[in-house]
C-alpha atoms as a PDB file:
ATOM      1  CA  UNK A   1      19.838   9.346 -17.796  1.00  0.00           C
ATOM      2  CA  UNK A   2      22.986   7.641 -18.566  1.00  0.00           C
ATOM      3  CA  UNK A   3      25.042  10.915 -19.728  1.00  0.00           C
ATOM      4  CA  UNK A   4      24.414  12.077 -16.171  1.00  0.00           C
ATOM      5  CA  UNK A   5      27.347  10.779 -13.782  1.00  0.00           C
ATOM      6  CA  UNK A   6      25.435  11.625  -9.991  1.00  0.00           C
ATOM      7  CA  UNK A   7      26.592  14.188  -7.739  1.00  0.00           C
ATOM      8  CA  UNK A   8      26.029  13.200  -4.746  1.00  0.00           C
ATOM      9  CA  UNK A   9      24.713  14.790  -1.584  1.00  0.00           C
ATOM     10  CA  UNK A  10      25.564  14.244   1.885  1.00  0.00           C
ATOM     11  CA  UNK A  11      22.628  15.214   3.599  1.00  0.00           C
ATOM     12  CA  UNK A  12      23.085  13.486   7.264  1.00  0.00           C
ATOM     13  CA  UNK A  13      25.864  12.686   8.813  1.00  0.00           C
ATOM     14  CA  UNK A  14      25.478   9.018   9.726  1.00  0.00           C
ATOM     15  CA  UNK A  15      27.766   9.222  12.756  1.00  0.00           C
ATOM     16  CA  UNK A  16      25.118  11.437  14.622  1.00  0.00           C
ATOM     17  CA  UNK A  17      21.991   9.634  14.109  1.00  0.00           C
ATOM     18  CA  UNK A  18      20.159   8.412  17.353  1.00  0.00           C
ATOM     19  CA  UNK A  19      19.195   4.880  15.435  1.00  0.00           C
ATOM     20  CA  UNK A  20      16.895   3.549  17.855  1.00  0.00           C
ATOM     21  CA  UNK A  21      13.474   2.556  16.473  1.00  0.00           C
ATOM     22  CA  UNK A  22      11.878   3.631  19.627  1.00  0.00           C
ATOM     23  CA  UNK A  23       9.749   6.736  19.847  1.00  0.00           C
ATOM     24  CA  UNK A  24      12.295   9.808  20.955  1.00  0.00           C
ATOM     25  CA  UNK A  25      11.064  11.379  24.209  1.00  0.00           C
ATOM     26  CA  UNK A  26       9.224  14.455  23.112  1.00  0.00           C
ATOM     27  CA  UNK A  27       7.333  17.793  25.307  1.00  0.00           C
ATOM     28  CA  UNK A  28       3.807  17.576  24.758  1.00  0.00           C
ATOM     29  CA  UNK A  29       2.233  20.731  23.261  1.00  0.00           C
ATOM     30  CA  UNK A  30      -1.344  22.827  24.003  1.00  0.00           C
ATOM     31  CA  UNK A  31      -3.294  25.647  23.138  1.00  0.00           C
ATOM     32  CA  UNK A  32      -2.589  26.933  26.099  1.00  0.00           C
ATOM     33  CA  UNK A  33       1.346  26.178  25.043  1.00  0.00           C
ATOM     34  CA  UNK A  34       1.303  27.425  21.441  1.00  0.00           C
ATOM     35  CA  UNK A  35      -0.434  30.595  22.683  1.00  0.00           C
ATOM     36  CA  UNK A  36       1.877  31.642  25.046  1.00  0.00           C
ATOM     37  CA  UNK A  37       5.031  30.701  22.626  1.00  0.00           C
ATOM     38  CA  UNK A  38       3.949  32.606  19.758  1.00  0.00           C
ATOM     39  CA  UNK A  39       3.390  35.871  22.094  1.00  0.00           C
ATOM     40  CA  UNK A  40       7.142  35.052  23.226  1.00  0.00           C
ATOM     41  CA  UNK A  41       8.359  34.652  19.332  1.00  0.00           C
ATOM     42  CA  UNK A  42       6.002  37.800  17.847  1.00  0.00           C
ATOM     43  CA  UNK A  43       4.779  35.347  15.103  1.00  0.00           C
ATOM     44  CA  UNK A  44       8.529  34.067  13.919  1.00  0.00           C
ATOM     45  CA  UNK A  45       8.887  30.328  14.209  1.00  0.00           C
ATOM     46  CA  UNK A  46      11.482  29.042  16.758  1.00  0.00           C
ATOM     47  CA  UNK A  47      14.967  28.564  15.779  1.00  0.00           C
ATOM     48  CA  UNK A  48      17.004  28.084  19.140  1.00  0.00           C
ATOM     49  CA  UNK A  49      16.829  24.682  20.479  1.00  0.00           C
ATOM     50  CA  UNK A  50      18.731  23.018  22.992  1.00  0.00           C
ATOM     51  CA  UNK A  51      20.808  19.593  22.405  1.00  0.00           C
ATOM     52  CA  UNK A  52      22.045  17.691  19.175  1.00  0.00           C
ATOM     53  CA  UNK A  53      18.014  17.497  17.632  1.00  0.00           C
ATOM     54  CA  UNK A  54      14.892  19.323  17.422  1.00  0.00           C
ATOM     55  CA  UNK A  55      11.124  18.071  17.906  1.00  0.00           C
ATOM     56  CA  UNK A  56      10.503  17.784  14.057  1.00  0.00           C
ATOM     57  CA  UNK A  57      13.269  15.557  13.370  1.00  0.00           C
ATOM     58  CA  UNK A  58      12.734  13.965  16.265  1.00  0.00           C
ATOM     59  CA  UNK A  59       8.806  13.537  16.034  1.00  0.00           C
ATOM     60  CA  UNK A  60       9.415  11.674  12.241  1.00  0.00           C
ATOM     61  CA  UNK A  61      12.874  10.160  12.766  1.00  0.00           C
ATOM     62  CA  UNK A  62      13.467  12.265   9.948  1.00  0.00           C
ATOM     63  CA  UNK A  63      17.418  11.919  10.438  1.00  0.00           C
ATOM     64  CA  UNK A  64      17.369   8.004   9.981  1.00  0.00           C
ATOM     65  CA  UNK A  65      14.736   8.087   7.285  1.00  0.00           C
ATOM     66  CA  UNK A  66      17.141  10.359   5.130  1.00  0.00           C
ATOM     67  CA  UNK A  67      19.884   8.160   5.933  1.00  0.00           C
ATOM     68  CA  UNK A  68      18.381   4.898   4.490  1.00  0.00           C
ATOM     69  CA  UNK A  69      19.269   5.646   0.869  1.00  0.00           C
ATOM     70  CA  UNK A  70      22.256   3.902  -0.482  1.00  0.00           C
ATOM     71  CA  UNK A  71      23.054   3.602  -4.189  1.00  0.00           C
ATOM     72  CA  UNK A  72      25.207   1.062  -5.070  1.00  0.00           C
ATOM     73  CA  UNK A  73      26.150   1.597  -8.352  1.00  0.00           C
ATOM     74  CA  UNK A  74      26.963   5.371 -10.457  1.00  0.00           C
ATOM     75  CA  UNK A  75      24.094   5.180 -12.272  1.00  0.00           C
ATOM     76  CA  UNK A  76      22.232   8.308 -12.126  1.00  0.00           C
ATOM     77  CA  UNK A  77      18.575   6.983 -11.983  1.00  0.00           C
ATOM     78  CA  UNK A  78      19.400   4.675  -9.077  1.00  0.00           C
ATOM     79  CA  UNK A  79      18.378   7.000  -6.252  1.00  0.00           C
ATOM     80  CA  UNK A  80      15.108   8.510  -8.253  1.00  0.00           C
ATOM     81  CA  UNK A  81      14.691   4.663  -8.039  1.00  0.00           C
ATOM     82  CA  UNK A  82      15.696   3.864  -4.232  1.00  0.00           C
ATOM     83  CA  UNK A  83      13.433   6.711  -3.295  1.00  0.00           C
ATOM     84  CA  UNK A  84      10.330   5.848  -4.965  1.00  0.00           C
ATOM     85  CA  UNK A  85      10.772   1.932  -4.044  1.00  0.00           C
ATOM     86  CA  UNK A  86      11.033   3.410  -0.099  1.00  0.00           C
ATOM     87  CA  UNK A  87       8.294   6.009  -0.606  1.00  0.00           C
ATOM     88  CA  UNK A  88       5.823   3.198  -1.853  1.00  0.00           C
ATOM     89  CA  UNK A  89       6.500   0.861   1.079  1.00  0.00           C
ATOM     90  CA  UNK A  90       5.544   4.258   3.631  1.00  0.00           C
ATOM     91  CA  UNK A  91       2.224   4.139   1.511  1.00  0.00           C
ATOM     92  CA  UNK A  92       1.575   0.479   1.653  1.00  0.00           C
ATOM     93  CA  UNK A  93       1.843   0.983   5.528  1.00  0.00           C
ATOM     94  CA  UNK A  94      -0.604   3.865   5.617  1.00  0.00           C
ATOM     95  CA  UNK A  95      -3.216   2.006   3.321  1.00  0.00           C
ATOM     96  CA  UNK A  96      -2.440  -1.035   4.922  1.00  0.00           C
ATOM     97  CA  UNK A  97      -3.726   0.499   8.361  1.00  0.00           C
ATOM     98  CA  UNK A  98      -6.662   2.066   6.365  1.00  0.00           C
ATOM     99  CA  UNK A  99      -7.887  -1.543   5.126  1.00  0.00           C
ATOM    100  CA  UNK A 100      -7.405  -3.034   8.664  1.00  0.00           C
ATOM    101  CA  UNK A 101      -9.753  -0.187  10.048  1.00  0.00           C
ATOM    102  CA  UNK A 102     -11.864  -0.384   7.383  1.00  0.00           C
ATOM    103  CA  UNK A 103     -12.661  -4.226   8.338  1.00  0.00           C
ATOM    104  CA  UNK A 104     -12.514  -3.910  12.002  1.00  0.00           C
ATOM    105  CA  UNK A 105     -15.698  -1.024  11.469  1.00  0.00           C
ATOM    106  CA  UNK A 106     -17.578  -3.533   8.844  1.00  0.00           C
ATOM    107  CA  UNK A 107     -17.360  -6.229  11.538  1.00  0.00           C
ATOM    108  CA  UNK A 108     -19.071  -4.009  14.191  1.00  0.00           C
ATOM    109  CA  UNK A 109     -21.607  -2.822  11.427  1.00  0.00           C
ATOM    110  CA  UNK A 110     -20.529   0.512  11.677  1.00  0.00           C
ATOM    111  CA  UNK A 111     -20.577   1.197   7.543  1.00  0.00           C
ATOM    112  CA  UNK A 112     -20.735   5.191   8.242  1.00  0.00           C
ATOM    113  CA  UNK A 113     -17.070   4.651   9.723  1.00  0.00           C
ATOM    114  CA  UNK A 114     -16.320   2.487   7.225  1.00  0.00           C
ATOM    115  CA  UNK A 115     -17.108   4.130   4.323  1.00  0.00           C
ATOM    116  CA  UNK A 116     -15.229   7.257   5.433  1.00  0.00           C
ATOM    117  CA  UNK A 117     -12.105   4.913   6.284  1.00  0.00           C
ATOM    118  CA  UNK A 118     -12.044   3.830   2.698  1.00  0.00           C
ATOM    119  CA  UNK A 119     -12.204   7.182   1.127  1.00  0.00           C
ATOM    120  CA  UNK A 120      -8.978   7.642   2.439  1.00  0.00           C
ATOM    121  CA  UNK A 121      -7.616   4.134   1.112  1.00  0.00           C
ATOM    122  CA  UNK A 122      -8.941   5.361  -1.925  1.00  0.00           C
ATOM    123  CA  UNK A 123      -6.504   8.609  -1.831  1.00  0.00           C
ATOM    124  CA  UNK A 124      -3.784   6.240  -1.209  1.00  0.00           C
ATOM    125  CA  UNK A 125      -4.160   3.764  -4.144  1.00  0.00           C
ATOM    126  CA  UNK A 126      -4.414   6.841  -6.341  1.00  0.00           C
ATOM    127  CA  UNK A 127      -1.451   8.485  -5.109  1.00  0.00           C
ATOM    128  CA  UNK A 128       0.430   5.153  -5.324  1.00  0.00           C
ATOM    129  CA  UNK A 129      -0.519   4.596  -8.825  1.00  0.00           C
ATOM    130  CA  UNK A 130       0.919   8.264  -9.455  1.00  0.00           C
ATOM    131  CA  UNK A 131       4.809   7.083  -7.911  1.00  0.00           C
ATOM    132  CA  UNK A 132       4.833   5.668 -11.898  1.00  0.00           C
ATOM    133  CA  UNK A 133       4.910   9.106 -12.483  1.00  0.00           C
ATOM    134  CA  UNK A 134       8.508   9.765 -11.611  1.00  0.00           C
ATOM    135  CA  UNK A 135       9.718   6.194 -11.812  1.00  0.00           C
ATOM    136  CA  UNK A 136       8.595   6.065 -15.238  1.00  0.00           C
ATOM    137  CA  UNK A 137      11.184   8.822 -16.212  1.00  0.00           C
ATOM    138  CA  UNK A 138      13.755   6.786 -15.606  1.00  0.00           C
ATOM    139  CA  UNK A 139      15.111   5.466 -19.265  1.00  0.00           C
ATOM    140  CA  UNK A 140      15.997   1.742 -20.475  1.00  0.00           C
ATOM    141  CA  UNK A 141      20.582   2.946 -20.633  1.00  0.00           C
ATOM    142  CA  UNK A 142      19.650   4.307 -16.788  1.00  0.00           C
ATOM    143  CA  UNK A 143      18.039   1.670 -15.106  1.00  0.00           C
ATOM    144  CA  UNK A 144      20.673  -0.982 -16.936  1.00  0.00           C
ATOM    145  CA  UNK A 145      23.550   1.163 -15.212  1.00  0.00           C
ATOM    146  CA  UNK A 146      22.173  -0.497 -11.732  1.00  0.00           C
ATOM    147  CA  UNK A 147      20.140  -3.038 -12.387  1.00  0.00           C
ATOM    148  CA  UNK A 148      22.618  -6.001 -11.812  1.00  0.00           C
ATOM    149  CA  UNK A 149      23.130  -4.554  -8.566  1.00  0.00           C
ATOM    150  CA  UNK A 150      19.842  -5.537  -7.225  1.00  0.00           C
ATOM    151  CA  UNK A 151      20.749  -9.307  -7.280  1.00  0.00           C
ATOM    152  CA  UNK A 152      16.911 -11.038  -7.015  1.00  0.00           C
ATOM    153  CA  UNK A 153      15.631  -8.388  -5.139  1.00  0.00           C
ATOM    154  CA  UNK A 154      12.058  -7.879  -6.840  1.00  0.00           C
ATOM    155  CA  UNK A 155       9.059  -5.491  -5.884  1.00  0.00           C
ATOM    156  CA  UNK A 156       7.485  -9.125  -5.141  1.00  0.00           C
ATOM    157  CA  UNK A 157       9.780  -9.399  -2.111  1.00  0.00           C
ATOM    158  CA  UNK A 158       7.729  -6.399  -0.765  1.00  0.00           C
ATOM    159  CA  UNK A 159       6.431  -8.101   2.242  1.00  0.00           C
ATOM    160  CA  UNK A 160       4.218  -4.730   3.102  1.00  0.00           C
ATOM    161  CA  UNK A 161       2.545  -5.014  -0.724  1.00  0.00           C
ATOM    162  CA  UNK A 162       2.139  -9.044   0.258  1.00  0.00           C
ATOM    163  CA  UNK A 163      -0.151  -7.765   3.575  1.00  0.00           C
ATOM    164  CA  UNK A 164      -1.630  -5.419   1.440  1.00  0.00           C
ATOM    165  CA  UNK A 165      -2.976  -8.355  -1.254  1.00  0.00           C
ATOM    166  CA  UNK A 166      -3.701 -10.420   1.119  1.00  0.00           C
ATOM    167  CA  UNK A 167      -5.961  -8.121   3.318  1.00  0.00           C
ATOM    168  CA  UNK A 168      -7.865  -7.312  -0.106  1.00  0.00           C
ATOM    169  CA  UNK A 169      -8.680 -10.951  -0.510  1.00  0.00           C
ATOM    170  CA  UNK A 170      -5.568 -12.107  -3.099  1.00  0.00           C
ATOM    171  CA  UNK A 171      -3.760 -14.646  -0.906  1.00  0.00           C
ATOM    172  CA  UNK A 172      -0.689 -16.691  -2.445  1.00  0.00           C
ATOM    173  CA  UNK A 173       0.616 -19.433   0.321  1.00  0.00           C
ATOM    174  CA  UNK A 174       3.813 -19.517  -2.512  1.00  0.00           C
ATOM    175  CA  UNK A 175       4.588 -16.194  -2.478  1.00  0.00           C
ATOM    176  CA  UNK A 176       4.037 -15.842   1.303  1.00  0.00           C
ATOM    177  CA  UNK A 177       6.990 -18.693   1.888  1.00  0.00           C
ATOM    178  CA  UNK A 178       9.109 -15.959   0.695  1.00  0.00           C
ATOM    179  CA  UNK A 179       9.445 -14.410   4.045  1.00  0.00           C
ATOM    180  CA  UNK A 180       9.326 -17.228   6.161  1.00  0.00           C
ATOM    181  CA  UNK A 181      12.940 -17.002   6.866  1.00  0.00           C
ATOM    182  CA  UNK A 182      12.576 -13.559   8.134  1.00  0.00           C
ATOM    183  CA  UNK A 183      11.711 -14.191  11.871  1.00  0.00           C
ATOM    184  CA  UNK A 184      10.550 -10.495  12.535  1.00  0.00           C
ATOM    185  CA  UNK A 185       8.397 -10.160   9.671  1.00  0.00           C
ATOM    186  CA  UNK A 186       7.035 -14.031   9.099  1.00  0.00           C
ATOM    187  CA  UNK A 187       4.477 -14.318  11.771  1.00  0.00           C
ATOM    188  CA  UNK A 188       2.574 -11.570  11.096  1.00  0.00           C
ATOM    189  CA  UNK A 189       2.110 -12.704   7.181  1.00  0.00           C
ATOM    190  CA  UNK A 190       1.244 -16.036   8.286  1.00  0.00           C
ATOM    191  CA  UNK A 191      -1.462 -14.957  10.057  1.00  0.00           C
ATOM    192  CA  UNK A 192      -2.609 -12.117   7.722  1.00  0.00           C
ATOM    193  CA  UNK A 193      -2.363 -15.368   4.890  1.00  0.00           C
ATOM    194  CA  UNK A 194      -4.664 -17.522   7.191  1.00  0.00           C
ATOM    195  CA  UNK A 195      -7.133 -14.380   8.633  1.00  0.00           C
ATOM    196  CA  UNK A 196     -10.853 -13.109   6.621  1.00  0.00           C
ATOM    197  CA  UNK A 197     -10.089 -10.208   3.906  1.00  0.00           C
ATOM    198  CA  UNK A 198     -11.645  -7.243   4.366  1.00  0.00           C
ATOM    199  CA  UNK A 199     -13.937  -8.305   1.476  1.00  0.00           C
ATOM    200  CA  UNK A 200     -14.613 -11.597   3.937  1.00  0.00           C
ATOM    201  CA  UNK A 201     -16.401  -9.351   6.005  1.00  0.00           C
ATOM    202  CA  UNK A 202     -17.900  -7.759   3.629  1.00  0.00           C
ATOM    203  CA  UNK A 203     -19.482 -11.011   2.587  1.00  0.00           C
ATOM    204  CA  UNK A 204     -20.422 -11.538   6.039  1.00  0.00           C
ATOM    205  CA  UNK A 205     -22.371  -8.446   6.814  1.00  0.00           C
ATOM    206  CA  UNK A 206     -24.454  -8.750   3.713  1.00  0.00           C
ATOM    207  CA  UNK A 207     -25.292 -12.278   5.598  1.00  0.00           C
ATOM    208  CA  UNK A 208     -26.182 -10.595   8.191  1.00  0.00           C
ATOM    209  CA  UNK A 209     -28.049  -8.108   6.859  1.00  0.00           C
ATOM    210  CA  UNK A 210     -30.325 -11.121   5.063  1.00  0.00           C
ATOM    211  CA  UNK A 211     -28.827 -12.115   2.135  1.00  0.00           C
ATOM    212  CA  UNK A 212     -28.493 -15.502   1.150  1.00  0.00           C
ATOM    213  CA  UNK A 213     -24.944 -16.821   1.310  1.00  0.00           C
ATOM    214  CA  UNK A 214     -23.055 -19.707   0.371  1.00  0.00           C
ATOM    215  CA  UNK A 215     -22.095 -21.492   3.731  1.00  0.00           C
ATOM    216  CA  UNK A 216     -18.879 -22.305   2.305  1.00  0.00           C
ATOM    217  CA  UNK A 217     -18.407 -18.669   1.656  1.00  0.00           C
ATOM    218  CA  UNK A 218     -18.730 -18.001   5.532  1.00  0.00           C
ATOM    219  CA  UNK A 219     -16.425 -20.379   6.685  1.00  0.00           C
ATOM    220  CA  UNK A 220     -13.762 -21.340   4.283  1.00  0.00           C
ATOM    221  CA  UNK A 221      -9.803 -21.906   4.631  1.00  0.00           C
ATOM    222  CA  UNK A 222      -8.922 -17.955   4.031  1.00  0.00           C
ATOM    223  CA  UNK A 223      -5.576 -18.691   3.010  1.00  0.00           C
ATOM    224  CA  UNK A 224      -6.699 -19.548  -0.447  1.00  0.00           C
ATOM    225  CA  UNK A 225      -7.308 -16.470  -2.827  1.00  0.00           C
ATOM    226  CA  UNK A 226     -10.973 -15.324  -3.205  1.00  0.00           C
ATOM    227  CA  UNK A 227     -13.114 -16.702  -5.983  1.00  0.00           C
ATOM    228  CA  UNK A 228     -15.988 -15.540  -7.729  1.00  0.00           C
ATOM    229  CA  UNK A 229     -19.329 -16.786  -6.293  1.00  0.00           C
ATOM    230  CA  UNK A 230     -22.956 -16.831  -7.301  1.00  0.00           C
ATOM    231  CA  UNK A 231     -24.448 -16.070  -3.861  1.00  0.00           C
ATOM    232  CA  UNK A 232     -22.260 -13.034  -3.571  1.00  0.00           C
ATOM    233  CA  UNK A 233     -23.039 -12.016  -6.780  1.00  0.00           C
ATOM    234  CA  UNK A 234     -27.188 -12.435  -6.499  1.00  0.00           C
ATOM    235  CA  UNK A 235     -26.427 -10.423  -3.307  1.00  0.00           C
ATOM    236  CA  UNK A 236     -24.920  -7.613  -4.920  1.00  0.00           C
ATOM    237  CA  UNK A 237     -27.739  -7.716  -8.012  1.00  0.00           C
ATOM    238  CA  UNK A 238     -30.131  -7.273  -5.292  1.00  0.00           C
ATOM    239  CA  UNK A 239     -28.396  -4.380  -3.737  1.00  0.00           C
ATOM    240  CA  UNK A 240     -27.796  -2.296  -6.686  1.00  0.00           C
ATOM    241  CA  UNK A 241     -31.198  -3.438  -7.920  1.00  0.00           C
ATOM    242  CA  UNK A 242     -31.775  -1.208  -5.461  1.00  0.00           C
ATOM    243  CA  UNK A 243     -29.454   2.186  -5.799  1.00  0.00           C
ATOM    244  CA  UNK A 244     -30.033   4.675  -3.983  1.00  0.00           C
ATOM    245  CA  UNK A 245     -27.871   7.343  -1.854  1.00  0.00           C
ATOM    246  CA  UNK A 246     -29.676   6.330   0.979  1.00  0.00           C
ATOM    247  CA  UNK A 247     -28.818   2.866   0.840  1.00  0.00           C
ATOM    248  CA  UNK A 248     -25.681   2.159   2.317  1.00  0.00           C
ATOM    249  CA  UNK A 249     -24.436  -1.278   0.720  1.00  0.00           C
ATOM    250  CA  UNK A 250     -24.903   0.088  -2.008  1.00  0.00           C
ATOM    251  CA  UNK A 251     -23.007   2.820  -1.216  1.00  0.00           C
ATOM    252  CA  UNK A 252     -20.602   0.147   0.074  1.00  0.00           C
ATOM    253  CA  UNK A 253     -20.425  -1.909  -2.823  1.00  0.00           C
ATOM    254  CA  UNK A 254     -19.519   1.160  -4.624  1.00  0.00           C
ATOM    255  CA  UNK A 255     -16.683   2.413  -2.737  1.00  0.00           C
ATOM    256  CA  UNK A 256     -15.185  -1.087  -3.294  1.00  0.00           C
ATOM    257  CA  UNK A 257     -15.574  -1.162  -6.853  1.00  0.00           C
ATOM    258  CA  UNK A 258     -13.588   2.115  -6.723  1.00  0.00           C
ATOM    259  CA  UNK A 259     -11.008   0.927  -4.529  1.00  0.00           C
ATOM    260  CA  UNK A 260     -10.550  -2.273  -6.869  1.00  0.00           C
ATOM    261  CA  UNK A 261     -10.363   0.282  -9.857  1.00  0.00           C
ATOM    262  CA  UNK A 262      -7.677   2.358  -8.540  1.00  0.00           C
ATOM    263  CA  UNK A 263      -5.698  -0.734  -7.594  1.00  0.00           C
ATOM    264  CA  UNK A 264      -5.869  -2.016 -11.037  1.00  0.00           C
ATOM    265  CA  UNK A 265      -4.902   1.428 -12.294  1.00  0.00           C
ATOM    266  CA  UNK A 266      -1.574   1.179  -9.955  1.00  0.00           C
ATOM    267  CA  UNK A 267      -0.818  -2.512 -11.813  1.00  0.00           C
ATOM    268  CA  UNK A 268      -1.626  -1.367 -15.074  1.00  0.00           C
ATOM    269  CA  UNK A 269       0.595   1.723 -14.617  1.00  0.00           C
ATOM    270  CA  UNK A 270       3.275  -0.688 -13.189  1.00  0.00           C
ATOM    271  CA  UNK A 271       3.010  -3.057 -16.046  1.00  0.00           C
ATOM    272  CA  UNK A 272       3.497  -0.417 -18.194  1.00  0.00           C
ATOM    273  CA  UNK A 273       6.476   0.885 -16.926  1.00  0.00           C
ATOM    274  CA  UNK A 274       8.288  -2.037 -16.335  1.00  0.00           C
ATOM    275  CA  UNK A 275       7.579  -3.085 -20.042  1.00  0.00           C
ATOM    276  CA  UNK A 276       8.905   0.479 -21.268  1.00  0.00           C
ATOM    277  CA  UNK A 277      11.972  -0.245 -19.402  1.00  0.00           C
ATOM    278  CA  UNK A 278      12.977  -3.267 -19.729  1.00  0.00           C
ATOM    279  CA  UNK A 279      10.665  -4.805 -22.908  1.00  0.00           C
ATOM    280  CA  UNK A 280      10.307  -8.917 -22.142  1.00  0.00           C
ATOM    281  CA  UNK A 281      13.653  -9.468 -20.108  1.00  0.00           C
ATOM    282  CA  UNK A 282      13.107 -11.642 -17.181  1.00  0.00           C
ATOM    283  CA  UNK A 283      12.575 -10.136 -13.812  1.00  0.00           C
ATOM    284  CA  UNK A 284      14.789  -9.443 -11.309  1.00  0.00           C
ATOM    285  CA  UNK A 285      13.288 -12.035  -9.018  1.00  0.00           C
ATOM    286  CA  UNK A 286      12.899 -15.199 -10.878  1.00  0.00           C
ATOM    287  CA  UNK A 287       9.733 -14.047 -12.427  1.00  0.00           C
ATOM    288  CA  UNK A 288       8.939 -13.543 -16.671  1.00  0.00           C
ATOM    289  CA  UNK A 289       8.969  -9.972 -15.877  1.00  0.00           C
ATOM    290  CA  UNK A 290       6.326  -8.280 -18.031  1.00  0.00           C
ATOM    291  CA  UNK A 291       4.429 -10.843 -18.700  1.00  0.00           C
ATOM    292  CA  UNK A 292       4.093 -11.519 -14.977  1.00  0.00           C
ATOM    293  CA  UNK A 293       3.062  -8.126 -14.486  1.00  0.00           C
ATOM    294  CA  UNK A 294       0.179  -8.677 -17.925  1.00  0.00           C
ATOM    295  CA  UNK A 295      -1.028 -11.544 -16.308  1.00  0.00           C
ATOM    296  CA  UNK A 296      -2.002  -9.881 -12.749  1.00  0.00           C
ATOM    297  CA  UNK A 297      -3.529  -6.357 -14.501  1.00  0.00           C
ATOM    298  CA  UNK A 298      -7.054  -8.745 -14.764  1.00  0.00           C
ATOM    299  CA  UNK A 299      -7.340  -9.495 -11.553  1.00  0.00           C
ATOM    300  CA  UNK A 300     -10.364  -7.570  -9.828  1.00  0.00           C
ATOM    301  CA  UNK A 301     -10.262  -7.854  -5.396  1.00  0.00           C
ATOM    302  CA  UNK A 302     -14.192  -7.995  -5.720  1.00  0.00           C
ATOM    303  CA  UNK A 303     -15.510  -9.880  -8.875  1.00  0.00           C
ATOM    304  CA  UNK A 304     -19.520  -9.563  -8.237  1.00  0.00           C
ATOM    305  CA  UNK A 305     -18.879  -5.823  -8.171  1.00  0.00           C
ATOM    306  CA  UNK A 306     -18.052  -5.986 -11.701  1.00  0.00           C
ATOM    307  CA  UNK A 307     -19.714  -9.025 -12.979  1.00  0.00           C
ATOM    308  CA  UNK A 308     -23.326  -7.514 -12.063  1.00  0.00           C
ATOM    309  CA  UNK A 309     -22.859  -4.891 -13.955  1.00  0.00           C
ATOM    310  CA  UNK A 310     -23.934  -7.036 -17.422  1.00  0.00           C
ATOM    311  CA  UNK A 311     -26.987  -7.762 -15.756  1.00  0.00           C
ATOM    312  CA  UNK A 312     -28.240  -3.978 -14.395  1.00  0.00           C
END
């Protein structure tokens, strides 16, 4: 939106915002609470509170999180595009923590937990393959009126998208080293690059559960990505040889092939975008730009889930 020269809003005043990371000190709440306060306010939410804050801004930080925007150039798309980038990294968190639940309850065999964790990382990838919905809007004149102000700063500098791969089984010692200088954020993707995926344990519990598996498959140097294997894949044949509601690898095996297709949807989506954009200029980062992006929309998180299918 080039023609557009941004007006721009001053929603916070910086010079008032508590910036402490730490949880804000917060009045618990009860039934017993809420009852009594909405016979006080006759139905009407509260209005009158005491100090510079209030519990909602307080309970969400809300104040610093609107304060973290800052264009840097007059281009109008750049916030659309600051906003989206932050809003993405929120939902890497929250499937992030998903994933890691997910594995923790496959470890314990609990698959019922499990399998209910990963419907809602499966809401997640979908809604962040939909954030191309609004980034996409933004045209090839817009996102040249700010794109030189990113420097090398590149989506694959995302270290929260990095824990994300690498919990999913897509590990890249190269593209870890990109953090390493960042002492608050380097030890815990060194040890997410050398820990099991969640698809690790996957592997695992069909060992347990008496499938025949690769030894090396069981004990391997998890900082390398995952490759396809034919253990895990006879495994899986067997399995969905074997479909049926009731069976609950099956059921497994399918919530992971829809996890890995909603994921691929996101890339696909991003791939497309970035080529509507910019065409076949280089990346921001150091990469080929689009036909990084080509290159990584065929890679599939669990490959027996989809190879087997040719043989069903």
């Amino acid at each position: 939106m080039p023609k557009y020269k941004p007006y721009k809003t001053e929603i916070v005043d910086p010079t008032g915002v508590d910036t402490s990371i730490l949880p804000r000190p917060m009045e618990m709440g009860s039934d017993e609470t809420r009852n009594a306060k909405v016979k006080e306010t006759s139905g009407e939410p509260i209005v009158d509170y005491a100090g510079k804050t209030n519990p909602y801004i307080d309970y969400q930080s809300i104040d610093i999180l609107l304060s973290l925007q800052h264009p840097r150039s007059e281009g109008y798309d750049e916030l659309c595009f600051i906003v989206m980038g932050q809003v993405k990294e929120m939902l890497f968190k929250g499937f992030h923590f998903e994933l890691t639940n997910a594995q923790m309850q496959i470890r314990e065999d609990n698959l019922e937990n499990a399998m209910e964790i990963l419907t809602r990382a499966i809401a997640y990838a979908k809604h962040i393959a939909d954030t191309w919905n609004v980034l996409s809007t933004i045209s090839t004149e817009g996102f040249s009126e700010f794109r030189n102000n990113l420097g090398t700063a590149s989506g694959q500098l995302s270290f929260m998208y990095r824990h994300v791969e690498f919990i999913l089984g897509n590990k890249s010692k190269k593209l870890a080293t990109a953090h390493k200088n960042v002492s608050h954020v380097w030890p815990e993707i060194e040890r997410s690059l050398n820990a099991p995926s969640l698809y690790d344990d996957v592997i695992k519990l069909l060992n347990r559960r008496g499938y025949v598996i690769d030894g090396e498959m069981l004990d391997r140097d998890w900082s390398k990505a995952y490759q396809h294997n034919t253990s895990v894949e006879e495994a899986w044949l067997k399995i969905y040889q074997k479909a049926d509601p009731k069976n609950d690898l099956y059921n497994l095996g399918e919530k992971l092939t829809s996890l890995d297709e909603n994921f691929s949807i996101y890339r696909w989506r991003h791939f497309l975008t970035v080529q509507k954009i910019i065409g076949y200029k280089p990346g921001t980062g150091g990469s080929s730009g689009v036909g990084w992006l080509e290159k990584v929309t065929g890679h599939r998180f669990f490959p027996e889930l989809w190879s087997i299918k040719t043989n069903l």
